[in-house]
N, C-alpha and C. Protein backbone atom coordinates (compact mmCIF):
# COMPACT_ATOMS: atom_id res chain seq x y z
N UNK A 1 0.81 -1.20 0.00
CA UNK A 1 0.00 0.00 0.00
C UNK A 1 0.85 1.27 0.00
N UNK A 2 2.12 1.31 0.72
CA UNK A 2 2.83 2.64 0.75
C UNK A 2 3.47 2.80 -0.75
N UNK A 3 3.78 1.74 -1.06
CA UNK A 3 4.11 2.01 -2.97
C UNK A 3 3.16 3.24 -3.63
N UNK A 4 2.15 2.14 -4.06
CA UNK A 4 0.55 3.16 -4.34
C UNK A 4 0.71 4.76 -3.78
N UNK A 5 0.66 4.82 -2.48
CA UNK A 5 0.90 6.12 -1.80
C UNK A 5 1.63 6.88 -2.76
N UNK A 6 3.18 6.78 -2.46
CA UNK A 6 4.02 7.09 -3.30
C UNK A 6 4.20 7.58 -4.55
N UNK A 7 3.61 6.64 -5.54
CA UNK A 7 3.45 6.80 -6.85
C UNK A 7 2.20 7.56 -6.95
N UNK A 8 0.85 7.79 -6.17
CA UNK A 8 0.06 8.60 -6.12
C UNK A 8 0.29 10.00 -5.82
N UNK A 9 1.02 10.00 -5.02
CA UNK A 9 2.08 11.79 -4.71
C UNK A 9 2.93 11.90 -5.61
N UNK A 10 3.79 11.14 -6.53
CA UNK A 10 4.74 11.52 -7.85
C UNK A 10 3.71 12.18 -8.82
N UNK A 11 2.46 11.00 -9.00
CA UNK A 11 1.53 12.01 -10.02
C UNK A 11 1.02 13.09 -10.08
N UNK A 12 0.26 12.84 -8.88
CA UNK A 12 -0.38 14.25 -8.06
C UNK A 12 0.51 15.19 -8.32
N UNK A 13 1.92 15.03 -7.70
CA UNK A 13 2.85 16.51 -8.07
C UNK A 13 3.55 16.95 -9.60
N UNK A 14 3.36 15.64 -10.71
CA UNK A 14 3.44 16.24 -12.02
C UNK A 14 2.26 16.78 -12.41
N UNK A 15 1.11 16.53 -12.33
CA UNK A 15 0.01 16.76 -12.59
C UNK A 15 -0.11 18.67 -12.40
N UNK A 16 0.32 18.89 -10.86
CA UNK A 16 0.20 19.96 -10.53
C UNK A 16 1.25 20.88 -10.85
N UNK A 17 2.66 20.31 -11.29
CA UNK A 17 3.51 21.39 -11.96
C UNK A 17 2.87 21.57 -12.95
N UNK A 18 2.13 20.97 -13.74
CA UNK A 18 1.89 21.01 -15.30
C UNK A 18 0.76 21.93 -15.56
N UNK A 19 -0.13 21.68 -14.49
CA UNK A 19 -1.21 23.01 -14.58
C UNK A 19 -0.74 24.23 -14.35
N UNK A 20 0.50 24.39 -13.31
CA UNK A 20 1.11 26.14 -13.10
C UNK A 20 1.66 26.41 -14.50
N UNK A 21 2.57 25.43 -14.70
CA UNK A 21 3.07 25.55 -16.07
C UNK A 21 1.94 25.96 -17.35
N UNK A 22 0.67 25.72 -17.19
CA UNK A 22 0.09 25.71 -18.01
C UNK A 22 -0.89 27.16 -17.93
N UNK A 23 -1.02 27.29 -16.69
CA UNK A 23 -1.28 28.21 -16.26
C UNK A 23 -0.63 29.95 -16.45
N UNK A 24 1.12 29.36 -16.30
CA UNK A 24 1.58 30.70 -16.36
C UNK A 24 1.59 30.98 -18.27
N UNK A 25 1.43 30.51 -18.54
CA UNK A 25 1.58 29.91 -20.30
C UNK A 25 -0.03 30.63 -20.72
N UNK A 26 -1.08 30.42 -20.20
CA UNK A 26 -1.82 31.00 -20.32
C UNK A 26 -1.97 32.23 -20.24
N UNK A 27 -1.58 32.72 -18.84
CA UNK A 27 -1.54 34.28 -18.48
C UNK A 27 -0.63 34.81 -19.28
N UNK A 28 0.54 34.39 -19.44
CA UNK A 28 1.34 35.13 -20.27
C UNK A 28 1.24 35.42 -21.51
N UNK A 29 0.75 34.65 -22.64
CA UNK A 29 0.17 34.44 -23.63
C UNK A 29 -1.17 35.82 -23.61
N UNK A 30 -2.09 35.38 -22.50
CA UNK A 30 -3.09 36.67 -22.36
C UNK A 30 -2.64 38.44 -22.05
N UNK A 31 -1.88 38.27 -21.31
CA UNK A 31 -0.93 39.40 -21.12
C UNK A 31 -0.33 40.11 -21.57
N UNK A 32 1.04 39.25 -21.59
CA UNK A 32 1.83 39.94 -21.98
C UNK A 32 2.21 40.57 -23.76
N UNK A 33 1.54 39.74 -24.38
CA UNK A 33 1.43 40.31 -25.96
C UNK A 33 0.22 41.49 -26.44
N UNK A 34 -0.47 41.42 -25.64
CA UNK A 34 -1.59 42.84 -25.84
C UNK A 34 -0.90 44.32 -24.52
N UNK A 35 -0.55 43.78 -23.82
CA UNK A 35 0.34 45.06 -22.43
C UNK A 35 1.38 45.70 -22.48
N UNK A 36 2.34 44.42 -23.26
CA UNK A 36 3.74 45.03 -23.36
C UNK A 36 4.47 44.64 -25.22
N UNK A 37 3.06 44.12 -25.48
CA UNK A 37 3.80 43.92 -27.32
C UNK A 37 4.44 42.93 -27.12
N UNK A 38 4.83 41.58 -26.44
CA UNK A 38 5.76 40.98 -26.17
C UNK A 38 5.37 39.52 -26.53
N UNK A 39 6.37 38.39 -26.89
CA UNK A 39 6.20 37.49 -27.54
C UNK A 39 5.06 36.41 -27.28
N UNK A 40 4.33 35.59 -27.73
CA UNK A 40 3.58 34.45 -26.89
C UNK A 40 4.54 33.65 -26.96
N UNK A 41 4.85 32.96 -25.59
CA UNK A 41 5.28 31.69 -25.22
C UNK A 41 4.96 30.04 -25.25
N UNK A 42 5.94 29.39 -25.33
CA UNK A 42 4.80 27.89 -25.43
C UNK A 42 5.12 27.14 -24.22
N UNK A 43 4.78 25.65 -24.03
CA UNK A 43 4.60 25.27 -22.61
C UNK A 43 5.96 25.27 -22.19
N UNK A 44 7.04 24.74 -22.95
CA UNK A 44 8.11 24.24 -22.32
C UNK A 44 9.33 25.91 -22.36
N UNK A 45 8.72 26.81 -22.83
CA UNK A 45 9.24 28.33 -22.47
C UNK A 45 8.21 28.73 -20.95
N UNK A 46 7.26 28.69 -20.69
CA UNK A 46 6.58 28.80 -19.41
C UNK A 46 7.07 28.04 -18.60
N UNK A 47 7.68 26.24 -18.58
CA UNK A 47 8.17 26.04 -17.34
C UNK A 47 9.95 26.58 -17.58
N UNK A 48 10.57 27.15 -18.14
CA UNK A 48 11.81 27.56 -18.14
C UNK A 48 11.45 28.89 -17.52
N UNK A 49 10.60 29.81 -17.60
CA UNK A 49 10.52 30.32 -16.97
C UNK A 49 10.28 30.50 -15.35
N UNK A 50 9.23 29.30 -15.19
CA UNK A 50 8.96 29.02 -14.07
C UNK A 50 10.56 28.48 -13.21
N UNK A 51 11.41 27.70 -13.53
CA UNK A 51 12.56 27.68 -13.26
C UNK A 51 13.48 28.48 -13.22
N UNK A 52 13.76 29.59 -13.76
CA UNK A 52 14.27 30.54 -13.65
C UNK A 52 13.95 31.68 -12.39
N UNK A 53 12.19 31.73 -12.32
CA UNK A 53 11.84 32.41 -11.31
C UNK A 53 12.45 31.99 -9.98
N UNK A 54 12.18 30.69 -10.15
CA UNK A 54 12.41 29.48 -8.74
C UNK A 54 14.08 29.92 -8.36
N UNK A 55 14.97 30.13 -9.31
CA UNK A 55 16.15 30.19 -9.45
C UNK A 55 16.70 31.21 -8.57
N UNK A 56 16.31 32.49 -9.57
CA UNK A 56 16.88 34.03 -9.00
C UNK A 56 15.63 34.93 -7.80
N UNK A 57 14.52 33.69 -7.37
CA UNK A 57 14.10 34.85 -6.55
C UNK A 57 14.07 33.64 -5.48
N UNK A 58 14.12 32.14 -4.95
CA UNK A 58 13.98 31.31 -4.18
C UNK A 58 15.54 30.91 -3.46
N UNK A 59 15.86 31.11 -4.80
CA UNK A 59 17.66 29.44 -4.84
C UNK A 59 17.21 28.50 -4.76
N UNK A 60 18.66 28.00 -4.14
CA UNK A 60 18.25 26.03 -4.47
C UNK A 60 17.27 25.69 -3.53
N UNK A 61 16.90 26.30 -2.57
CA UNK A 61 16.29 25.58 -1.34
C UNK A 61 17.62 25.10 0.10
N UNK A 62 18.89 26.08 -0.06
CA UNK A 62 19.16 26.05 1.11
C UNK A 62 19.13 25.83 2.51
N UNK A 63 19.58 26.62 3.29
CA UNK A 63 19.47 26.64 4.48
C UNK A 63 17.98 27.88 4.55
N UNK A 64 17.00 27.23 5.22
CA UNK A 64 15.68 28.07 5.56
C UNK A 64 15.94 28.50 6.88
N UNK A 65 16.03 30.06 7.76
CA UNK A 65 16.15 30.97 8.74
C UNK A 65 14.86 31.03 9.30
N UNK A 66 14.59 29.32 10.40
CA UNK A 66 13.68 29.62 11.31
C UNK A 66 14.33 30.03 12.67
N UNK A 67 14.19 30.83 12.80
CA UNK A 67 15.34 31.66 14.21
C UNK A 67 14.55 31.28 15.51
N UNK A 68 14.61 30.51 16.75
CA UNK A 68 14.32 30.85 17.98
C UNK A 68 14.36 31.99 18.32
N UNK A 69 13.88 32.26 19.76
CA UNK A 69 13.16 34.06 19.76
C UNK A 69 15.21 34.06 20.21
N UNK A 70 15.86 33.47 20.56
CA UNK A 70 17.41 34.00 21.12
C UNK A 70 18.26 33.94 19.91
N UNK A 71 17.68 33.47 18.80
CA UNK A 71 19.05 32.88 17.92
C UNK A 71 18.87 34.49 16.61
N UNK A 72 18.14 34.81 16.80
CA UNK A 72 18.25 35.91 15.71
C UNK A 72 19.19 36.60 15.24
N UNK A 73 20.20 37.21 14.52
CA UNK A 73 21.34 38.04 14.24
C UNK A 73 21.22 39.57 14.55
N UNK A 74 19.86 40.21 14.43
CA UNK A 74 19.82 41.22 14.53
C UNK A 74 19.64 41.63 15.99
N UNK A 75 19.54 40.54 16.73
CA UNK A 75 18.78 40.63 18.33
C UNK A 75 20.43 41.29 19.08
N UNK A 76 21.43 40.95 18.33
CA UNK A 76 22.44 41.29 19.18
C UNK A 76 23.10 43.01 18.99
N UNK A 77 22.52 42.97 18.08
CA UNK A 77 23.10 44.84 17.20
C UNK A 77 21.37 45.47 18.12
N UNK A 78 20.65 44.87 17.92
CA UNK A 78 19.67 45.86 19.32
C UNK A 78 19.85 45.72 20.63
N UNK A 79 20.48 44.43 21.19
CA UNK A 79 20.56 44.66 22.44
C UNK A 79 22.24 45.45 22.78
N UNK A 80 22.96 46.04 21.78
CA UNK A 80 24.24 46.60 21.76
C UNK A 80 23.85 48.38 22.26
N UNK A 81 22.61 48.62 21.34
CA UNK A 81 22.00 49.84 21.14
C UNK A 81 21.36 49.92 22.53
N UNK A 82 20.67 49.13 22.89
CA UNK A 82 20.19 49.16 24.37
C UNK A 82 20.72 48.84 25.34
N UNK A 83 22.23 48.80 25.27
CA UNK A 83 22.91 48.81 26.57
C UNK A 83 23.76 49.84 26.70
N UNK A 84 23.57 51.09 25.52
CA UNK A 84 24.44 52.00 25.69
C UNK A 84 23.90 53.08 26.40
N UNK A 85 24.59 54.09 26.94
CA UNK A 85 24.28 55.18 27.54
C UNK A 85 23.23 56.48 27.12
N UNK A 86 22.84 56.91 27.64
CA UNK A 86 22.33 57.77 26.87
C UNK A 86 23.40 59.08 26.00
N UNK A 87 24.44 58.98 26.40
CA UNK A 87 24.99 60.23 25.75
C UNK A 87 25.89 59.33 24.57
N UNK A 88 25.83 57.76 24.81
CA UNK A 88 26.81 57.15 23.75
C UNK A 88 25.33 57.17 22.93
N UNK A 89 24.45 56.54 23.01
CA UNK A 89 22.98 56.76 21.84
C UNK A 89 23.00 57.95 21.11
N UNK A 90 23.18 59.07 21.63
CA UNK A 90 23.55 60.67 21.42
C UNK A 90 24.19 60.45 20.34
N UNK A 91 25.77 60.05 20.83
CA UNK A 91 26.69 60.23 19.70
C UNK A 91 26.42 59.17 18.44
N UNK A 92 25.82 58.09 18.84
CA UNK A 92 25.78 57.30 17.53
C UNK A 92 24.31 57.69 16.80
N UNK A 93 23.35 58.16 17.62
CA UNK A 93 22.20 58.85 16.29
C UNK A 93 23.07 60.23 15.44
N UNK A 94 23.67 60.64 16.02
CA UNK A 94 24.33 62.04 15.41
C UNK A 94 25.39 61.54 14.09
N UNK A 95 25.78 60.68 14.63
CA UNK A 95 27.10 59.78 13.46
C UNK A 95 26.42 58.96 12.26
N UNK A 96 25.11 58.33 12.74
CA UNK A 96 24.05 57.88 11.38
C UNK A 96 23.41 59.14 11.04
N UNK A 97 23.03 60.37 10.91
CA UNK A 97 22.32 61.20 11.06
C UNK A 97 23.32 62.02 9.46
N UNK A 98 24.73 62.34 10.07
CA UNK A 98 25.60 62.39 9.09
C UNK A 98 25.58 61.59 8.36
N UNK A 99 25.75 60.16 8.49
CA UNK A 99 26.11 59.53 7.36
C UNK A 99 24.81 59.26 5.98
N UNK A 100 23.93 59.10 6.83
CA UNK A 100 22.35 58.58 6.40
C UNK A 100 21.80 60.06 5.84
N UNK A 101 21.81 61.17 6.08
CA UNK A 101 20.95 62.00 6.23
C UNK A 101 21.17 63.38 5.55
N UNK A 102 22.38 63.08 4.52
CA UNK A 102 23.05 64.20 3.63
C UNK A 102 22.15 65.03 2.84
N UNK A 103 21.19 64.67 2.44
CA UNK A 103 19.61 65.19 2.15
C UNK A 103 19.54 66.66 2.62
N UNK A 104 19.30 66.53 3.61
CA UNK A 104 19.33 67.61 5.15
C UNK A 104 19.98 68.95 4.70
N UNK A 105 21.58 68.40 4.82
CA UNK A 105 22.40 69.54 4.18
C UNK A 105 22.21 70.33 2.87
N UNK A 106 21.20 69.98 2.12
CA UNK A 106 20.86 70.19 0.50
C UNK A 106 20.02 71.48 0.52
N UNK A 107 18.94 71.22 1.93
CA UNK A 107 17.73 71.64 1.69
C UNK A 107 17.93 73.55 1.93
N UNK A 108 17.14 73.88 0.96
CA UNK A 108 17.70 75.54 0.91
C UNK A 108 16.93 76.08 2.51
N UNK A 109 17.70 77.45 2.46
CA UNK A 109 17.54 78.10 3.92
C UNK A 109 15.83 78.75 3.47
N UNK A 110 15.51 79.09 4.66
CA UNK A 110 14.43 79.70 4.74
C UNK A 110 14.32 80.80 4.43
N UNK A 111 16.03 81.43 4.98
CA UNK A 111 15.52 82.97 4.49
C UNK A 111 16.44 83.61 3.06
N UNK A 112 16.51 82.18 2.63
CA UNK A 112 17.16 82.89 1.12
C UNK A 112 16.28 82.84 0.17
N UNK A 113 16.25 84.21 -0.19
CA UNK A 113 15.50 84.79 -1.58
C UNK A 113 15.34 84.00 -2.60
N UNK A 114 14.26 83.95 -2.73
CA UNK A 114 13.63 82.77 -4.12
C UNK A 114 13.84 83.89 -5.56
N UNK A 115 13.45 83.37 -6.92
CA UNK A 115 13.68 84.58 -7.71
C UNK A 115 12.30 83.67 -8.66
């Protein structure tokens, strides 16, 4: 019986790439040639695409960042910020403020004459 299983989840999951695939093949086809003037695609350009997406916006499927509430990276650069003084907070908003905030310096004076 776990065979069956098995081979029932291999199908099930070609079955269901083949409809996205068929799917994005559709939309794109509907889309993108009346929106942007752009080519119609056929099935096996829709799943290259679909692989490509998977590619440059997923990766391989790496290492996935489920963090415990202690294991986080950023938890240690806030608790750095919250153990400093108030006049060391001072100096380091003033030091991002410069670096971040050059904008600031741009903005014309109030009391100089417009023309």
């Amino acid at each position: 019986m776990k065979g069956w299983y098995i081979l029932k989840c291999v199908v099930m999951g070609i079955i269901f790439v083949a409809l996205i695939v068929w799917a994005t093949m559709w939309l794109w086809n509907w889309l993108v040639p009346v929106l942007f003037n752009g080519p119609h695609i056929t099935y096996w350009q829709a799943l290259g695409l679909l692989a490509l997406t998977k590619i440059l916006f997923w990766g391989f499927g790496g290492k996935h960042h489920h963090y415990r509430d202690g294991d986080h990276p950023w938890k240690s650069k806030f608790e750095k910020f919250s153990n400093m003084t108030p006049e060391e907070r001072a100096a380091m908003k003033l030091k991002m403020k410069q670096k971040w905030c050059s904008w600031e310096k741009t903005k014309p004076d109030d009391n100089t004459p417009t023309s």
